[in-house]
N, C-alpha and C. Protein backbone atom coordinates (compact mmCIF):
# COMPACT_ATOMS: atom_id res chain seq x y z
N UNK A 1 -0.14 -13.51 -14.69
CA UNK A 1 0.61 -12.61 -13.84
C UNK A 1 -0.30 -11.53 -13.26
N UNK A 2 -1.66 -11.54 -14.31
CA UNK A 2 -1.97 -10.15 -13.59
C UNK A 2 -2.88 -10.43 -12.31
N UNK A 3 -3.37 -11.67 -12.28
CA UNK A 3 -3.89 -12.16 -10.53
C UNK A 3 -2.97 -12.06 -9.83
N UNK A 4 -1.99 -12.49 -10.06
CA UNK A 4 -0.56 -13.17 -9.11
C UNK A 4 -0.57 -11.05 -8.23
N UNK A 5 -0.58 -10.22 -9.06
CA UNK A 5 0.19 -8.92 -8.82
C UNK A 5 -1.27 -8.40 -8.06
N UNK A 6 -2.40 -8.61 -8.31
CA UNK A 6 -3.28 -7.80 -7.67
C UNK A 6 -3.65 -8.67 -6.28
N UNK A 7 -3.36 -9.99 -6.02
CA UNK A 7 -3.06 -10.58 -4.87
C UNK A 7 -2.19 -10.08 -4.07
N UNK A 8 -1.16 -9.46 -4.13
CA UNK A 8 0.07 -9.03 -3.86
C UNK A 8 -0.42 -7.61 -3.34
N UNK A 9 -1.33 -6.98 -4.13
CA UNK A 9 -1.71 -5.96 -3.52
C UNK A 9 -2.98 -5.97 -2.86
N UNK A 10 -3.83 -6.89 -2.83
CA UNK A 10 -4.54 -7.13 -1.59
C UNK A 10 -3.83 -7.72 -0.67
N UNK A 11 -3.00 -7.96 -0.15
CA UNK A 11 -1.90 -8.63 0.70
C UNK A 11 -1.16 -7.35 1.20
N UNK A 12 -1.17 -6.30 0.47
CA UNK A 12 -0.96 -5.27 1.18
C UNK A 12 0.51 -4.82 1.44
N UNK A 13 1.37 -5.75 -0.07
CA UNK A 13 2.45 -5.25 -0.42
C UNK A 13 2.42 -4.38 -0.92
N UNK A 14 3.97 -3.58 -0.39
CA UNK A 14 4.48 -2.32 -0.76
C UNK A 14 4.16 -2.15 -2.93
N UNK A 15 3.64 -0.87 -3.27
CA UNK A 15 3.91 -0.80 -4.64
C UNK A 15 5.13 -1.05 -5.54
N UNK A 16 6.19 -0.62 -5.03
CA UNK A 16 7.45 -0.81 -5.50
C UNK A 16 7.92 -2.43 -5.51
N UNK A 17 7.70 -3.00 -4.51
CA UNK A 17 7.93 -4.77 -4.61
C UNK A 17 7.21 -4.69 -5.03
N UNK A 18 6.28 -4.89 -5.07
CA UNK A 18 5.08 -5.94 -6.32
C UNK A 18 5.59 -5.46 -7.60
N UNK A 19 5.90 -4.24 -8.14
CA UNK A 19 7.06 -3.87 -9.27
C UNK A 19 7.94 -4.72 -9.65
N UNK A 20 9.54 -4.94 -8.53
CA UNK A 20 10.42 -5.65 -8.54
C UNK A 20 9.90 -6.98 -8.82
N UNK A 21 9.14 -7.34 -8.22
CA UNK A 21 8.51 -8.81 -8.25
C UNK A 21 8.10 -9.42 -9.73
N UNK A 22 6.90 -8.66 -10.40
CA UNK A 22 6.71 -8.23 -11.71
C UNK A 22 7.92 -8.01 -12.87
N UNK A 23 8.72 -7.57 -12.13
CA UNK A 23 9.76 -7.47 -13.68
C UNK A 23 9.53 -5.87 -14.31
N UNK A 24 8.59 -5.21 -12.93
CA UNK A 24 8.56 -4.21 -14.22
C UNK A 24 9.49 -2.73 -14.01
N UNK A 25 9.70 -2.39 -14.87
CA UNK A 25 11.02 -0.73 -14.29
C UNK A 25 10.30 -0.08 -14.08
N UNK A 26 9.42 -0.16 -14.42
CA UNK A 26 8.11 1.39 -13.92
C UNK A 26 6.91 1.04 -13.52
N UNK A 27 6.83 1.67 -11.77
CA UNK A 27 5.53 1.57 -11.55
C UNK A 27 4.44 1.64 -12.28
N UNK A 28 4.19 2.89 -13.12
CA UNK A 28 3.01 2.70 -14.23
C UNK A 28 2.75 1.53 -14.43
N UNK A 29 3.32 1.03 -14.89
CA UNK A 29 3.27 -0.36 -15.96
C UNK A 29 3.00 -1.19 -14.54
N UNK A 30 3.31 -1.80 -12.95
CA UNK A 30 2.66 -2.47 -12.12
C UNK A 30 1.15 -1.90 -12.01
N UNK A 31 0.49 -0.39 -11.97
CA UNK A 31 -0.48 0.36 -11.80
C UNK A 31 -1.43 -0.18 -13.25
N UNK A 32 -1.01 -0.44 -13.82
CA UNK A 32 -2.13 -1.23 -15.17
C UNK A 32 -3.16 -2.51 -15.08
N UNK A 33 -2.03 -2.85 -14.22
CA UNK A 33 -2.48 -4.75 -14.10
C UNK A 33 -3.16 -4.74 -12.72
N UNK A 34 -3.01 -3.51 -11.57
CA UNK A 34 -3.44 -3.66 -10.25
C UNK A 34 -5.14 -2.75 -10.87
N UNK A 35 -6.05 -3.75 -10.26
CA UNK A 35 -7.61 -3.23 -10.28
C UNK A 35 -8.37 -3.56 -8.74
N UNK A 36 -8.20 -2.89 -7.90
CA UNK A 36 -8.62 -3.13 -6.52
C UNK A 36 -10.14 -1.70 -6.50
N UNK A 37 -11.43 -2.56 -5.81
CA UNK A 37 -12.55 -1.91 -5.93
C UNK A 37 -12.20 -0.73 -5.33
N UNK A 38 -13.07 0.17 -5.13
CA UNK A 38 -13.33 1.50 -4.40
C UNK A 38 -13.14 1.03 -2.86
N UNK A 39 -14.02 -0.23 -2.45
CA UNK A 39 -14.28 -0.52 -1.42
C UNK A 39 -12.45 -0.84 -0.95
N UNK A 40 -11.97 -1.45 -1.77
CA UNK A 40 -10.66 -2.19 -1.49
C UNK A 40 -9.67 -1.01 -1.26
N UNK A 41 -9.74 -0.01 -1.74
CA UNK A 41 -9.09 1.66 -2.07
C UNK A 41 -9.07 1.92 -1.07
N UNK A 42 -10.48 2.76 -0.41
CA UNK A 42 -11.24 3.18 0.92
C UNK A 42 -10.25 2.27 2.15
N UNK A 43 -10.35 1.16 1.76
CA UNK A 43 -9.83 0.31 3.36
C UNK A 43 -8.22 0.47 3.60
N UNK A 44 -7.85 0.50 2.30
CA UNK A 44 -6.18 0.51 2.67
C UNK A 44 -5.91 2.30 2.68
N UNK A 45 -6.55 3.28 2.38
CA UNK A 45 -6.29 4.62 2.75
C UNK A 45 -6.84 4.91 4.04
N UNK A 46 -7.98 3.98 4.66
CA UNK A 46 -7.58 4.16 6.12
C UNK A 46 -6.83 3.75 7.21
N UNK A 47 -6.53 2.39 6.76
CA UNK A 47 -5.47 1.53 7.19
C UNK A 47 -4.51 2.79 7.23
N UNK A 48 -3.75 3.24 6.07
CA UNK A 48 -2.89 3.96 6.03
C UNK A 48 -2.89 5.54 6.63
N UNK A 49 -3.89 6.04 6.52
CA UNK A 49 -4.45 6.97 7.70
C UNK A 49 -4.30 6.59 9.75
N UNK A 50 -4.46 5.63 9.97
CA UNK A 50 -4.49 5.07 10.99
C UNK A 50 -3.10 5.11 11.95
N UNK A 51 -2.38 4.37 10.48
CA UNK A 51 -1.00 3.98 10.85
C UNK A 51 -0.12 5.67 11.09
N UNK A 52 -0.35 6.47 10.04
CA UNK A 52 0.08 7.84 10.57
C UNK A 52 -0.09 8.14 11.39
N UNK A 53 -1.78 8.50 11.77
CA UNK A 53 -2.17 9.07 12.88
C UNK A 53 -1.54 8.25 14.18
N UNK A 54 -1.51 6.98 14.57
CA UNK A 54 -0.36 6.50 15.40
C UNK A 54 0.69 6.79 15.66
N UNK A 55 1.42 6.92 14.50
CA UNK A 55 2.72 7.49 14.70
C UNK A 55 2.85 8.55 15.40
N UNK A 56 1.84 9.76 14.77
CA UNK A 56 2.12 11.08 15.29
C UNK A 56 1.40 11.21 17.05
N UNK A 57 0.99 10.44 17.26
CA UNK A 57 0.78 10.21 18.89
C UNK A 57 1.48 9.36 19.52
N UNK A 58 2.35 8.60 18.68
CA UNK A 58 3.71 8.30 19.56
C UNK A 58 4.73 9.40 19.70
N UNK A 59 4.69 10.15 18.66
CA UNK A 59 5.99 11.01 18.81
C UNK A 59 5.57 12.20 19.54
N UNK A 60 4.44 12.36 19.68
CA UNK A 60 3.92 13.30 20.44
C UNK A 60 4.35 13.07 21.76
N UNK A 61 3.77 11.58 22.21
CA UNK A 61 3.90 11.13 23.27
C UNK A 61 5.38 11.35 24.08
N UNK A 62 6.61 10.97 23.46
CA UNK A 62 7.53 10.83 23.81
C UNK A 62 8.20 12.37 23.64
N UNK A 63 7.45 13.90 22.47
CA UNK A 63 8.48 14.81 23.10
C UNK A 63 7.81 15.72 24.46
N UNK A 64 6.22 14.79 24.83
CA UNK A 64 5.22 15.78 25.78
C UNK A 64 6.01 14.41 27.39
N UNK A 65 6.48 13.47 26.84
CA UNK A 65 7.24 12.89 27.86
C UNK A 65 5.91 11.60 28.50
């Protein structure tokens, strides 16, 4: 199970499903079994940086018209 779950999170599922998925009631307990490098860390906090910063220049966009 614990490949199956850190696949899941290189795949770049949500933390909470890969939880549900797992069986487990508490994130902690999914956060044990997930071991993703620094390098793997780094890429999805900019990914996720990215995707904000998008957002907030769409919404920009649409209240500057």
């Amino acid at each position: 199970m614990k490949f199956a779950i850190q696949h899941l999170a290189r795949a770049n599922w949500d933390l909470h499903e890969i939880a549900t998925f797992a069986g487990h009631r508490s994130i902690q307990t999914t956060l044990l079994y997930i071991h993703l490098s620094g390098r793997e860390l780094s890429a999805k906090l900019a990914d996720g940086m990215a995707q904000i910063h998008a957002w907030r220049v769409s919404m920009l966009q649409e209240v500057l018209g």
